[in-house]
C-alpha atoms as a PDB file:
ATOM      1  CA  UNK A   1     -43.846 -66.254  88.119  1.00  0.00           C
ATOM      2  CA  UNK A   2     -43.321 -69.963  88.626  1.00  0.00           C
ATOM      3  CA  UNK A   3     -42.290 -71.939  85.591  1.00  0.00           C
ATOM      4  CA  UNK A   4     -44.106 -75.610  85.198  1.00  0.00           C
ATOM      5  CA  UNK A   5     -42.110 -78.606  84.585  1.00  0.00           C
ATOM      6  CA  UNK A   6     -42.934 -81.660  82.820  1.00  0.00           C
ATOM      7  CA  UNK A   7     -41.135 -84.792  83.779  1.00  0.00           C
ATOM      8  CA  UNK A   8     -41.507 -87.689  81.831  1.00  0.00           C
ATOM      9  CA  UNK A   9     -41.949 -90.783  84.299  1.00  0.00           C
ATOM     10  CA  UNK A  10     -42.782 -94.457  83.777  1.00  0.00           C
ATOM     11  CA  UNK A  11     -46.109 -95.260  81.824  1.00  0.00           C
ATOM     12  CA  UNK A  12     -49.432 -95.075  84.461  1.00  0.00           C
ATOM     13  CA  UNK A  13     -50.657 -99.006  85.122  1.00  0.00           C
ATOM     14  CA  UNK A  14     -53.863-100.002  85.235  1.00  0.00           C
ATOM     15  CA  UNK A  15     -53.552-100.093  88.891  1.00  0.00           C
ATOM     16  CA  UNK A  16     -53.160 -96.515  89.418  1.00  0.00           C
ATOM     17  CA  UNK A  17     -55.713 -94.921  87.658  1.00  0.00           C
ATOM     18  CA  UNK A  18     -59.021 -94.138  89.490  1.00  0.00           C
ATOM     19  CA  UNK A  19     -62.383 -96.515  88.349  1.00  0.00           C
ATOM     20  CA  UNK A  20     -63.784 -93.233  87.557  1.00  0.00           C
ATOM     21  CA  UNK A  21     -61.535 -92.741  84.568  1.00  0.00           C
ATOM     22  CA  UNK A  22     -62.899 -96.334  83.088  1.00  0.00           C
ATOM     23  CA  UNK A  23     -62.002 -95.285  79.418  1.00  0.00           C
ATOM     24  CA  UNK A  24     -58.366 -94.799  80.106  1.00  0.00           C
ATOM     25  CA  UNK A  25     -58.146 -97.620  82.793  1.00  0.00           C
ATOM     26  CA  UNK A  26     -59.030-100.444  81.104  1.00  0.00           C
ATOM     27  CA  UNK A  27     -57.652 -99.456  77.854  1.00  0.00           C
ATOM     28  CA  UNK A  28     -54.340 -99.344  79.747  1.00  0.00           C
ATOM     29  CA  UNK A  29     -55.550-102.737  81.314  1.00  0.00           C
ATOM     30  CA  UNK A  30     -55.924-104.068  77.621  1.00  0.00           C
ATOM     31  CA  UNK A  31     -52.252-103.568  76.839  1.00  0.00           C
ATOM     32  CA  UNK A  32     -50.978-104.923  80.054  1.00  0.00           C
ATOM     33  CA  UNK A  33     -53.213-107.968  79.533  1.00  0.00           C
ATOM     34  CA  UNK A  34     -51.994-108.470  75.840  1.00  0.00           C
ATOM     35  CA  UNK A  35     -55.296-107.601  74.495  1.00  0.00           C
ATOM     36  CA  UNK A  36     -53.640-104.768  72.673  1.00  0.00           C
ATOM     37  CA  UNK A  37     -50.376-106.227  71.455  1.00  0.00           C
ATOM     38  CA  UNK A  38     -47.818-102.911  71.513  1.00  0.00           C
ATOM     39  CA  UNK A  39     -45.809-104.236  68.545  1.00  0.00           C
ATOM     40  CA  UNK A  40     -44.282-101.087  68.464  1.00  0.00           C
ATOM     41  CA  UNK A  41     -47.492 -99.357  67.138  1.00  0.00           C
ATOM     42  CA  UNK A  42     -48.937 -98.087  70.270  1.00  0.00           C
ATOM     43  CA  UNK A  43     -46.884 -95.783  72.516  1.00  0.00           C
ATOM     44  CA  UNK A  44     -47.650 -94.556  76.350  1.00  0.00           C
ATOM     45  CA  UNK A  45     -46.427 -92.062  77.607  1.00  0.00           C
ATOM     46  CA  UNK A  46     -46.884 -90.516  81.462  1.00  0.00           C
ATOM     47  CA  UNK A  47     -45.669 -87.331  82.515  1.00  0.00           C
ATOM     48  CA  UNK A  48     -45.550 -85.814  86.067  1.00  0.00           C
ATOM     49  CA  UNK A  49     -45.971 -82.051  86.466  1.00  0.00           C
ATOM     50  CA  UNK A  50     -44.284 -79.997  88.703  1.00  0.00           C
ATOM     51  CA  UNK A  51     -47.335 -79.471  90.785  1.00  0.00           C
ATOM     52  CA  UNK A  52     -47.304 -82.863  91.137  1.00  0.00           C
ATOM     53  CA  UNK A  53     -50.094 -83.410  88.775  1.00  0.00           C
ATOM     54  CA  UNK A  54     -50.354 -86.902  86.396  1.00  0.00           C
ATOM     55  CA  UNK A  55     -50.546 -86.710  82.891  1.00  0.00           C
ATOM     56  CA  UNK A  56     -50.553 -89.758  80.409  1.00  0.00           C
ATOM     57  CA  UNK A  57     -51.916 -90.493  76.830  1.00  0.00           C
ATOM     58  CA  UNK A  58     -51.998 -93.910  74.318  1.00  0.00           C
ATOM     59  CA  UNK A  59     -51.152 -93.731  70.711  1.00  0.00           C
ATOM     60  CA  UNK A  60     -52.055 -95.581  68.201  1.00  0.00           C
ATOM     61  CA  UNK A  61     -50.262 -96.184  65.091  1.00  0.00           C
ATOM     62  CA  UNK A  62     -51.518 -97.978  61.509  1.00  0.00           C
ATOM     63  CA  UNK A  63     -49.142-101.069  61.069  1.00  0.00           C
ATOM     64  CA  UNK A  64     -47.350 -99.894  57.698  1.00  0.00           C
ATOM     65  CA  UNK A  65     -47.160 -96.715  57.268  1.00  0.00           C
ATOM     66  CA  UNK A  66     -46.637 -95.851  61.409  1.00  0.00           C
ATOM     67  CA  UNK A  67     -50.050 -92.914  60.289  1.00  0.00           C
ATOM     68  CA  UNK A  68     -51.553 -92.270  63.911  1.00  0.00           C
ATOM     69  CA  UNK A  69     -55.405 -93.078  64.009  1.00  0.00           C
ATOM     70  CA  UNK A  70     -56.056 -93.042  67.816  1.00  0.00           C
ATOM     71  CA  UNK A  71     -55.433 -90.676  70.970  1.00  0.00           C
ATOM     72  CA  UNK A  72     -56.231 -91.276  74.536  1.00  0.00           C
ATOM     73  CA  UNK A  73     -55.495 -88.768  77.228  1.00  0.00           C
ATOM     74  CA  UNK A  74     -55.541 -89.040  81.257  1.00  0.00           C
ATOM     75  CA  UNK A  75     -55.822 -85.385  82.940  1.00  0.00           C
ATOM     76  CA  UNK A  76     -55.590 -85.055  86.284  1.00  0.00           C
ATOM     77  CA  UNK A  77     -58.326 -83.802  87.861  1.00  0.00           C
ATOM     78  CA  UNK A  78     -56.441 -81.268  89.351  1.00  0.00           C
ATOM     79  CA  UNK A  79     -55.249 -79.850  86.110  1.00  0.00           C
ATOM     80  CA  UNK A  80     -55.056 -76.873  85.080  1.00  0.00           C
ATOM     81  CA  UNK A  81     -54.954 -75.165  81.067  1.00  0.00           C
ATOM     82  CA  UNK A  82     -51.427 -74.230  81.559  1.00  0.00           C
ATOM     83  CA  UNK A  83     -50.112 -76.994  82.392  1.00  0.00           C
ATOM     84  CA  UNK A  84     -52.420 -79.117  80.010  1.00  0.00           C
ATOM     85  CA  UNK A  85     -50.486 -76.793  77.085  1.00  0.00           C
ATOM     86  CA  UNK A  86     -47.140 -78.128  78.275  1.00  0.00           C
ATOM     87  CA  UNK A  87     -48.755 -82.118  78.574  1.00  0.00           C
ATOM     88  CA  UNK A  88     -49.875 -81.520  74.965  1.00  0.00           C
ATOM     89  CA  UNK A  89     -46.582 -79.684  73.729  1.00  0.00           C
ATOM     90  CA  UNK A  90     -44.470 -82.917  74.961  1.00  0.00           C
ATOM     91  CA  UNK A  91     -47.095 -85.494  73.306  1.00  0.00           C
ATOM     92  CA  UNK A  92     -47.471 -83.861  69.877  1.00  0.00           C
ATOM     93  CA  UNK A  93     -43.574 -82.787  69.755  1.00  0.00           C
ATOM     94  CA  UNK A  94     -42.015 -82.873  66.408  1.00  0.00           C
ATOM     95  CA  UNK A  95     -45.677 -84.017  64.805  1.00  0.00           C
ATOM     96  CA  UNK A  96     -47.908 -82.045  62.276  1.00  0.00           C
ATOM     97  CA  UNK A  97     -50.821 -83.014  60.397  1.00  0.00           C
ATOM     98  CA  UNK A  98     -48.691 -85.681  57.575  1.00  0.00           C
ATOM     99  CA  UNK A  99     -47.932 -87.640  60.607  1.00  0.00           C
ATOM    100  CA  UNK A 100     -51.884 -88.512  61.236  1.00  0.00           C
ATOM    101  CA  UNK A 101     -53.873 -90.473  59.153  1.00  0.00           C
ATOM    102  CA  UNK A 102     -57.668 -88.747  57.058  1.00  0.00           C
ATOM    103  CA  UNK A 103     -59.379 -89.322  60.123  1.00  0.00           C
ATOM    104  CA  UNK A 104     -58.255 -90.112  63.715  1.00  0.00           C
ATOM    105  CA  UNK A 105     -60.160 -90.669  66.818  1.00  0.00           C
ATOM    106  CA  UNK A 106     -59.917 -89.451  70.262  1.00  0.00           C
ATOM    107  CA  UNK A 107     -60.807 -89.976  73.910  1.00  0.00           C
ATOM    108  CA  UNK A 108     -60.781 -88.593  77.249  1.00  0.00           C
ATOM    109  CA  UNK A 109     -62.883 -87.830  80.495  1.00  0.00           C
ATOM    110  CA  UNK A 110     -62.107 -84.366  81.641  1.00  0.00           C
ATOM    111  CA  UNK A 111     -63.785 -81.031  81.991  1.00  0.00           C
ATOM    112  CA  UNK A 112     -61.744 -79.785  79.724  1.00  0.00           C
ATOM    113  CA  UNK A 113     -62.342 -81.872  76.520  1.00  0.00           C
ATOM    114  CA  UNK A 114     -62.905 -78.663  74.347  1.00  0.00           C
ATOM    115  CA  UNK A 115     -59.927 -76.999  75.598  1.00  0.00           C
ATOM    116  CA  UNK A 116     -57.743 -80.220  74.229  1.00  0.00           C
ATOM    117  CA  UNK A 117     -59.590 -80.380  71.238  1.00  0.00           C
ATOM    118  CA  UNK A 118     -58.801 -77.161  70.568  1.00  0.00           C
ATOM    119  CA  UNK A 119     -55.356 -77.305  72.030  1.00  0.00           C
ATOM    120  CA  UNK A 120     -54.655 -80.644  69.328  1.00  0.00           C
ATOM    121  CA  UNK A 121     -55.974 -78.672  66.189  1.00  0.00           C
ATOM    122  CA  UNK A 122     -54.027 -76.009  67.006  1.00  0.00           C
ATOM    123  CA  UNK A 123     -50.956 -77.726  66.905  1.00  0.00           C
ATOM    124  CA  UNK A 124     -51.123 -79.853  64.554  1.00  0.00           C
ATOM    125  CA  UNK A 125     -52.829 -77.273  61.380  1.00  0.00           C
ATOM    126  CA  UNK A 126     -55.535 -80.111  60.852  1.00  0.00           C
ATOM    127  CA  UNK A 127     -57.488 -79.027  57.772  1.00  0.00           C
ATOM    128  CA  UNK A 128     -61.319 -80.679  58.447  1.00  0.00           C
ATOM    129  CA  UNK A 129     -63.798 -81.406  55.708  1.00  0.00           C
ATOM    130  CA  UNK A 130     -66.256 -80.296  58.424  1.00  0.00           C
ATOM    131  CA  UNK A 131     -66.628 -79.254  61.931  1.00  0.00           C
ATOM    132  CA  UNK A 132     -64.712 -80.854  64.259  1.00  0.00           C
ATOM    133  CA  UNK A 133     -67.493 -81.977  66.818  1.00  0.00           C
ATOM    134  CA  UNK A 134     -68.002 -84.809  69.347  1.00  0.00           C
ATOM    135  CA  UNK A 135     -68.900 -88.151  68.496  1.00  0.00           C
ATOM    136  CA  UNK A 136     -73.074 -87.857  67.961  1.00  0.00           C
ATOM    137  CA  UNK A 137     -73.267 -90.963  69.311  1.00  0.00           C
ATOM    138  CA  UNK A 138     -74.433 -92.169  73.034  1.00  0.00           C
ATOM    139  CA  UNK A 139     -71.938 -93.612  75.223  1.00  0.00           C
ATOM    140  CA  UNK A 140     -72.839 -96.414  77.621  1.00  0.00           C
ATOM    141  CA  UNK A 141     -70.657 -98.112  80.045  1.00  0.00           C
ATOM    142  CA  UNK A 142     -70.622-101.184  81.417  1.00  0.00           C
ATOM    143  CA  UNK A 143     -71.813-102.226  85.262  1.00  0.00           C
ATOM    144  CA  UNK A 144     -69.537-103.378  87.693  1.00  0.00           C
ATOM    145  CA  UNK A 145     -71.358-106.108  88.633  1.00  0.00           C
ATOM    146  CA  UNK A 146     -71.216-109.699  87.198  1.00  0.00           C
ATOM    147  CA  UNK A 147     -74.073-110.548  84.676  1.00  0.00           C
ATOM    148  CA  UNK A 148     -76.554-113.643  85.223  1.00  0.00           C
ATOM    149  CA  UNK A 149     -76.407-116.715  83.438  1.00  0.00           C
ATOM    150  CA  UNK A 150     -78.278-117.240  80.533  1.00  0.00           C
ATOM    151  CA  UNK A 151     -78.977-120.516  78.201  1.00  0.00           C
ATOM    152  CA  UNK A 152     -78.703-120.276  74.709  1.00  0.00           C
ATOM    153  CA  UNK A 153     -81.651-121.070  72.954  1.00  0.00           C
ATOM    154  CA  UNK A 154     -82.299-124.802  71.494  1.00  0.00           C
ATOM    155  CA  UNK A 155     -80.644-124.779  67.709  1.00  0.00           C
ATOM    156  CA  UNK A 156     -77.757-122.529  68.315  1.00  0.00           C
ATOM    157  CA  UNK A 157     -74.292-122.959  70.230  1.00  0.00           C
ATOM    158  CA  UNK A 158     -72.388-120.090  71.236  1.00  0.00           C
ATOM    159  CA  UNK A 159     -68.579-120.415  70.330  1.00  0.00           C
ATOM    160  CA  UNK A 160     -65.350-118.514  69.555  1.00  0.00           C
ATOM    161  CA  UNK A 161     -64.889-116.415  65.757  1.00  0.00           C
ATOM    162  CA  UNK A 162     -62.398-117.340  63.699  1.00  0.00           C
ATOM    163  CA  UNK A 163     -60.067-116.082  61.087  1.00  0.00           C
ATOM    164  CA  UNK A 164     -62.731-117.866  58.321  1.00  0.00           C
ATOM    165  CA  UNK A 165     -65.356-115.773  59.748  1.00  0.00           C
ATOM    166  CA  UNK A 166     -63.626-112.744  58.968  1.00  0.00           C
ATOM    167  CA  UNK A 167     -65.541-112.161  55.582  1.00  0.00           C
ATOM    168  CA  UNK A 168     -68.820-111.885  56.461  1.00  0.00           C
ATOM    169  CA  UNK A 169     -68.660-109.784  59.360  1.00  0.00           C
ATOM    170  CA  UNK A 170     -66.860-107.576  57.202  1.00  0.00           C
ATOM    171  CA  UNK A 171     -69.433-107.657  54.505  1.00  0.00           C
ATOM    172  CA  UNK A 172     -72.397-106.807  56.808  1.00  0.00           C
ATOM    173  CA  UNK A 173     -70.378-104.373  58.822  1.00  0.00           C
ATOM    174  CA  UNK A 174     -69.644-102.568  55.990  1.00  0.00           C
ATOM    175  CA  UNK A 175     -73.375-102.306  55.226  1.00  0.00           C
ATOM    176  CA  UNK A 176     -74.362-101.352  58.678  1.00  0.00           C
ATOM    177  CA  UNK A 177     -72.054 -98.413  58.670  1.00  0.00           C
ATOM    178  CA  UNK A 178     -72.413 -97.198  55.051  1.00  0.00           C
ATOM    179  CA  UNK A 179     -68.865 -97.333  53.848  1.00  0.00           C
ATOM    180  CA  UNK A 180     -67.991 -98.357  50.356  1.00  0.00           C
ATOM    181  CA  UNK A 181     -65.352-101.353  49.007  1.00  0.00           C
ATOM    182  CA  UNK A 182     -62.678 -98.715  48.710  1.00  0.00           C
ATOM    183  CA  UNK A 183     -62.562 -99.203  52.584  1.00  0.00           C
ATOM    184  CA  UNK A 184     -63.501-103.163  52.780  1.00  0.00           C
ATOM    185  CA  UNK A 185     -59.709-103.948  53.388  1.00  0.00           C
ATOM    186  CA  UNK A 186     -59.377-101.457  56.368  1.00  0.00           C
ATOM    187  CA  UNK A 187     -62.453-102.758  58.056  1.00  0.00           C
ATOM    188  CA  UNK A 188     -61.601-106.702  57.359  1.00  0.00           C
ATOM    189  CA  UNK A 189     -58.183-105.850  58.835  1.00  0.00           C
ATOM    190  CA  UNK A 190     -60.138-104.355  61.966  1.00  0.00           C
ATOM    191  CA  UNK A 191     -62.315-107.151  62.083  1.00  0.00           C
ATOM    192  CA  UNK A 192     -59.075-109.835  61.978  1.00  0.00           C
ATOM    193  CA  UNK A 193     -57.543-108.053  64.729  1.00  0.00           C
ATOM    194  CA  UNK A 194     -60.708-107.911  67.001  1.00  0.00           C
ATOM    195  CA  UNK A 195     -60.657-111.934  66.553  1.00  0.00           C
ATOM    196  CA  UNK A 196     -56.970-112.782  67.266  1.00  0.00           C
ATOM    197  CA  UNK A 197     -56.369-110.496  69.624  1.00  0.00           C
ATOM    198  CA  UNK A 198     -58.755-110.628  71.989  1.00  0.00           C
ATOM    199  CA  UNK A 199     -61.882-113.432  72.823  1.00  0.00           C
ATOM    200  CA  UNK A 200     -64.374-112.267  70.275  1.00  0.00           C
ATOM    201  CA  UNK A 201     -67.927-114.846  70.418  1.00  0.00           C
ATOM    202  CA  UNK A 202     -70.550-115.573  67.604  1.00  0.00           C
ATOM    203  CA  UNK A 203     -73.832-117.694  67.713  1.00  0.00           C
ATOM    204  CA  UNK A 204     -74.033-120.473  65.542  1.00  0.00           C
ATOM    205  CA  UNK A 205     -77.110-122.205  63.948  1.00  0.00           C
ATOM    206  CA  UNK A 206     -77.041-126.212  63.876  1.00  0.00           C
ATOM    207  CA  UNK A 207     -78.291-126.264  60.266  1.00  0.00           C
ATOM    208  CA  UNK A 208     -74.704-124.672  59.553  1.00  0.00           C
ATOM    209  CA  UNK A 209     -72.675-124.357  62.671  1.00  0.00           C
ATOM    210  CA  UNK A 210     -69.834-123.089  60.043  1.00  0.00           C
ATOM    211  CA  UNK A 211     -70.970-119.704  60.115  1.00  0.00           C
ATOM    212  CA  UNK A 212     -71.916-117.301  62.478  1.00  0.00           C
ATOM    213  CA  UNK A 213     -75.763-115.513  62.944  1.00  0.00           C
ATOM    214  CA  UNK A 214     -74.777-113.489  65.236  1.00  0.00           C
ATOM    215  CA  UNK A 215     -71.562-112.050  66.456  1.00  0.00           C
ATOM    216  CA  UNK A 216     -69.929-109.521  69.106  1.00  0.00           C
ATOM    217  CA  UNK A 217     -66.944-107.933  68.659  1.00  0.00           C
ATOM    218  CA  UNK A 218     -63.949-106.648  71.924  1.00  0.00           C
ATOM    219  CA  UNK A 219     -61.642-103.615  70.379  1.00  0.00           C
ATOM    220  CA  UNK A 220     -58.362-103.085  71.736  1.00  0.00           C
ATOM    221  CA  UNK A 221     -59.547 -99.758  73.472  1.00  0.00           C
ATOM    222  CA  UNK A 222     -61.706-101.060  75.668  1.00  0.00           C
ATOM    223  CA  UNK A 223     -64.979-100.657  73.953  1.00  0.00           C
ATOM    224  CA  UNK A 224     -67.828-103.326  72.183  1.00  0.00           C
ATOM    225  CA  UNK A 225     -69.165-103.033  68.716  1.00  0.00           C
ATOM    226  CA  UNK A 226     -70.112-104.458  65.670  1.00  0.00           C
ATOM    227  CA  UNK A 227     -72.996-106.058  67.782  1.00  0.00           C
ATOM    228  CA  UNK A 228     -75.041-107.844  64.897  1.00  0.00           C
ATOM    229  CA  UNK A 229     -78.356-110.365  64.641  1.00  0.00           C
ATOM    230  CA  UNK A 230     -78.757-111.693  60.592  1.00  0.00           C
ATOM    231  CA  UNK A 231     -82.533-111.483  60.374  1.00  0.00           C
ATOM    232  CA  UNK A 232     -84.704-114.474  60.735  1.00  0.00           C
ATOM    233  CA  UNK A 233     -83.083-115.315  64.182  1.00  0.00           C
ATOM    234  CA  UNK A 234     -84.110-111.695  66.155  1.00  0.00           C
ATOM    235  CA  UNK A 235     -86.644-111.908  69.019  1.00  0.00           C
ATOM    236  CA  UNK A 236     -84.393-115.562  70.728  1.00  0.00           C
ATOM    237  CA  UNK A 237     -82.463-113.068  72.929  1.00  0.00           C
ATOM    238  CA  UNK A 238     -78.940-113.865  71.221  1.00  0.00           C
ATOM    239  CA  UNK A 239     -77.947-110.641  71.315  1.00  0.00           C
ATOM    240  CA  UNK A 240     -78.048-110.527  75.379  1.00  0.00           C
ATOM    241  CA  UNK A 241     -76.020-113.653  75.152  1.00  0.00           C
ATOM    242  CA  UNK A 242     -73.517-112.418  73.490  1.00  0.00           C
ATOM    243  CA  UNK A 243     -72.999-108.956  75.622  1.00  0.00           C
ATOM    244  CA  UNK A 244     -73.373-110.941  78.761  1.00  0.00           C
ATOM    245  CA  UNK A 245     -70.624-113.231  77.558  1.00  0.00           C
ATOM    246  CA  UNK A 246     -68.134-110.451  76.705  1.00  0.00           C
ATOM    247  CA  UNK A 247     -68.401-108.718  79.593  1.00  0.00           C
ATOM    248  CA  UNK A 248     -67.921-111.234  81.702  1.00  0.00           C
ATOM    249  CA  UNK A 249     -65.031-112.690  80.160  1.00  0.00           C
ATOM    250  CA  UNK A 250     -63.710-108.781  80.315  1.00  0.00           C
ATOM    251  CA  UNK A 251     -63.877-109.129  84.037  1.00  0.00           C
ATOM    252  CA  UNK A 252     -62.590-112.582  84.483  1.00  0.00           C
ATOM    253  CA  UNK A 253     -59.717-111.286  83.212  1.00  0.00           C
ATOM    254  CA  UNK A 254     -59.368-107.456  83.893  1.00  0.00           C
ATOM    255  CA  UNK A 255     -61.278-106.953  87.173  1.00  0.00           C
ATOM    256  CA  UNK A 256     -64.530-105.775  87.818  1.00  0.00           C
ATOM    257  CA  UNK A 257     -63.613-101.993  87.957  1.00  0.00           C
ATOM    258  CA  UNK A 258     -62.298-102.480  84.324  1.00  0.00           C
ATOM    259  CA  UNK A 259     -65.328-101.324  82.344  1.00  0.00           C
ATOM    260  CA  UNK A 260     -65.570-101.721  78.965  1.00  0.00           C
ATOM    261  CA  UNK A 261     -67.915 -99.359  76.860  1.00  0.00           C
ATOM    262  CA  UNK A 262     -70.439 -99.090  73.931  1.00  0.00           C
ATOM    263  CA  UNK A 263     -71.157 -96.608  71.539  1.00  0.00           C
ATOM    264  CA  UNK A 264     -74.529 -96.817  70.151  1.00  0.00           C
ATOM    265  CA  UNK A 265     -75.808 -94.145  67.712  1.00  0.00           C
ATOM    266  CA  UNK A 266     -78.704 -92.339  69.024  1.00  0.00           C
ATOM    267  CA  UNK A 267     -81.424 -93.374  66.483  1.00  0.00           C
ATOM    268  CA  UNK A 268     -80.300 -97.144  67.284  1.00  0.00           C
ATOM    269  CA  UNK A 269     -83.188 -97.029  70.323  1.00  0.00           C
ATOM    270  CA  UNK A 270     -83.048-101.078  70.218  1.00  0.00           C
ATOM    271  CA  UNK A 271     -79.228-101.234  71.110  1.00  0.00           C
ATOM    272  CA  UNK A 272     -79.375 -98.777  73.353  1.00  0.00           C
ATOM    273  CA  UNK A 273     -82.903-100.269  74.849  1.00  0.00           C
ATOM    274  CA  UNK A 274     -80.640-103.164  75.150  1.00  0.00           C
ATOM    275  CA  UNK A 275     -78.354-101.777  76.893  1.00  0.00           C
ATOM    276  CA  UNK A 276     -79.313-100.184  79.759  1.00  0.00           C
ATOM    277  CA  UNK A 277     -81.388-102.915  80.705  1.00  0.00           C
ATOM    278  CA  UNK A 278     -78.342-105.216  81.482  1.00  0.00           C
ATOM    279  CA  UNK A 279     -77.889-102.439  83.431  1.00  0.00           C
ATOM    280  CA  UNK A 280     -74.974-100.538  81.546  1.00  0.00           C
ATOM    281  CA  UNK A 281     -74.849 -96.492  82.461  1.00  0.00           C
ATOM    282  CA  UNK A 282     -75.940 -94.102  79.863  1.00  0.00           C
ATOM    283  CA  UNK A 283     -72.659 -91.503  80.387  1.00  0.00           C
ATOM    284  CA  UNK A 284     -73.523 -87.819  80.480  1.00  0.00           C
ATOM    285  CA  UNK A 285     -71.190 -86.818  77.932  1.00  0.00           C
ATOM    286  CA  UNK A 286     -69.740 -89.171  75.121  1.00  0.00           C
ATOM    287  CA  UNK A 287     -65.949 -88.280  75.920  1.00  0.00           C
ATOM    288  CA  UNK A 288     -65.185 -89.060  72.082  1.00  0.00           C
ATOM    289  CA  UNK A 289     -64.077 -87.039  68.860  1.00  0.00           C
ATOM    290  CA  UNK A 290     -63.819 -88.010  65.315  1.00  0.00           C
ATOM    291  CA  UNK A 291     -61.219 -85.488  63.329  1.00  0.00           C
ATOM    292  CA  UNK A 292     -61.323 -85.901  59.369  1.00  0.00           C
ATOM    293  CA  UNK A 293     -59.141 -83.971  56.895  1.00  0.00           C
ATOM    294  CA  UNK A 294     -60.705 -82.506  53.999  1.00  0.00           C
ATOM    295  CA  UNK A 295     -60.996 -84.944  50.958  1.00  0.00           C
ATOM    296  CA  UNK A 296     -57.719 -84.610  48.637  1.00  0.00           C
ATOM    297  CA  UNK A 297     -55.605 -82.982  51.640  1.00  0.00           C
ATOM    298  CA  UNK A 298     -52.636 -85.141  52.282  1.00  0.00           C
END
């Protein structure tokens, strides 16, 4: 019986990972780019097998207490379980459940998401408040083509977010999603990296061009979000504005195979409407897990 080595070999670049895997590429892209600043809080590692097969996954660590929150995977396509038991038995080395944070997110394209889902809980004893299922959410990626120009409307200038604006995207964030103030500070800390990180875009009115009406947000991982129009200025095509914007300042800098992605929940038709008629792709499986440990479990 042949035993399967892992070697441990110097992190994948953006370069070298198919267009096909879009959610790893341009999250990798991200980092190279500075979009993601590494500060010692997100760690990739790339393994080779000795079949010759490419492994590689992107942690994400909160800022104090090092918690992780976030884990991408690359699988070769070529993989196979046994030797996606040895990838996971070098990534998770040495880490249990105390070293993750109440929730933590992950991503990945393969056939075999359920098998690393799995493979993860199993390691690390995660205790869930509920069922560990995918994200019920649709996932839409972006084209690979440029978008058109379009004006912005008479009354409102399109412009860069700020620091300042930090507080009431937070506020109405925090009412779009449903959370409570015990996690305002998390989400305004979210929010405040999404702006001076990476080149997030609002709409301004001119009877107050101090404060945004309408505002689009670029994670570190590659994806969109927080995609918001205050009543009163719906129906003036803002919101198209501001996605054509993003993306194209995502390829500008990235390339066009770097795709960038949305995820939209499946009641939110007008997003998702939205969407697909800039012609972003409706993927066939979401690719995404949410893990949460049961309330009081430390």
């Amino acid at each position: 019986m042949c035993t399967i080595l892992m070697e441990k070999i110097a992190p994948l670049k953006s370069l070298e990972i198919p267009e096909k895997m879009f959610l790893f590429k341009t999250h990798v892209s991200f980092i190279e780019k500075g979009w993601l600043p590494k500060d010692g809080n997100v760690i990739v590692n790339s393994f080779q097998s000795s079949t010759g097969h490419i492994y590689s996954s992107i942690i994400h660590q909160q800022i104090d207490n090092k918690l992780i929150v976030r884990m991408d995977f690359f699988i070769d396509d070529e993989a196979t379980l046994e030797e996606i038991d040895i990838f996971l038995d070098e990534v998770l080395n040495g880490k249990n459940e105390a070293n993750f944070s109440s929730w933590f997110v992950m991503n990945m394209q393969t056939r075999y998401f359920d098998d690393i889902v799995r493979g993860v809980i199993q390691r690390l004893n995660f205790h869930f408040g509920k069922d560990p299922s995918k994200f019920n959410h649709n996932m839409i990626a972006s084209p690979t083509t440029e978008p058109g120009q379009i004006s912005v409307p008479q009354g409102y200038t399109l412009g860069p977010l700020l620091e300042g604006h930090a507080e009431v995207i937070t506020k109405q964030w925090a009412l779009d999603i449903g959370f409570g103030d015990a996690s305002y500070d998390s989400l305004q800390s979210m929010v405040l990296a999404n702006i001076t990180q990476r080149p997030c875009f609002g709409i301004f009115s001119n009877s107050d061009p101090t404060t945004p009406i309408a505002w689009l947000a670029v994670y570190g991982t590659g994806s969109i979000g927080q995609l918001h129009v205050k009543e009163g200025h719906r129906g003036r095509g803002l919101a198209r504005i501001l996605l054509r914007n993003a993306l194209k300042i995502v390829q500008n800098t990235h390339g066009m195979e770097c795709r960038v992605h949305a995820c939209a929940e499946k009641t939110n038709t007008a997003s998702l409407n939205l969407l697909l008629s800039e012609g972003w792709q409706l993927q066939p499986f979401n690719h995404k897990i949410i893990l949460f440990r049961k309330t009081g479990e430390q």
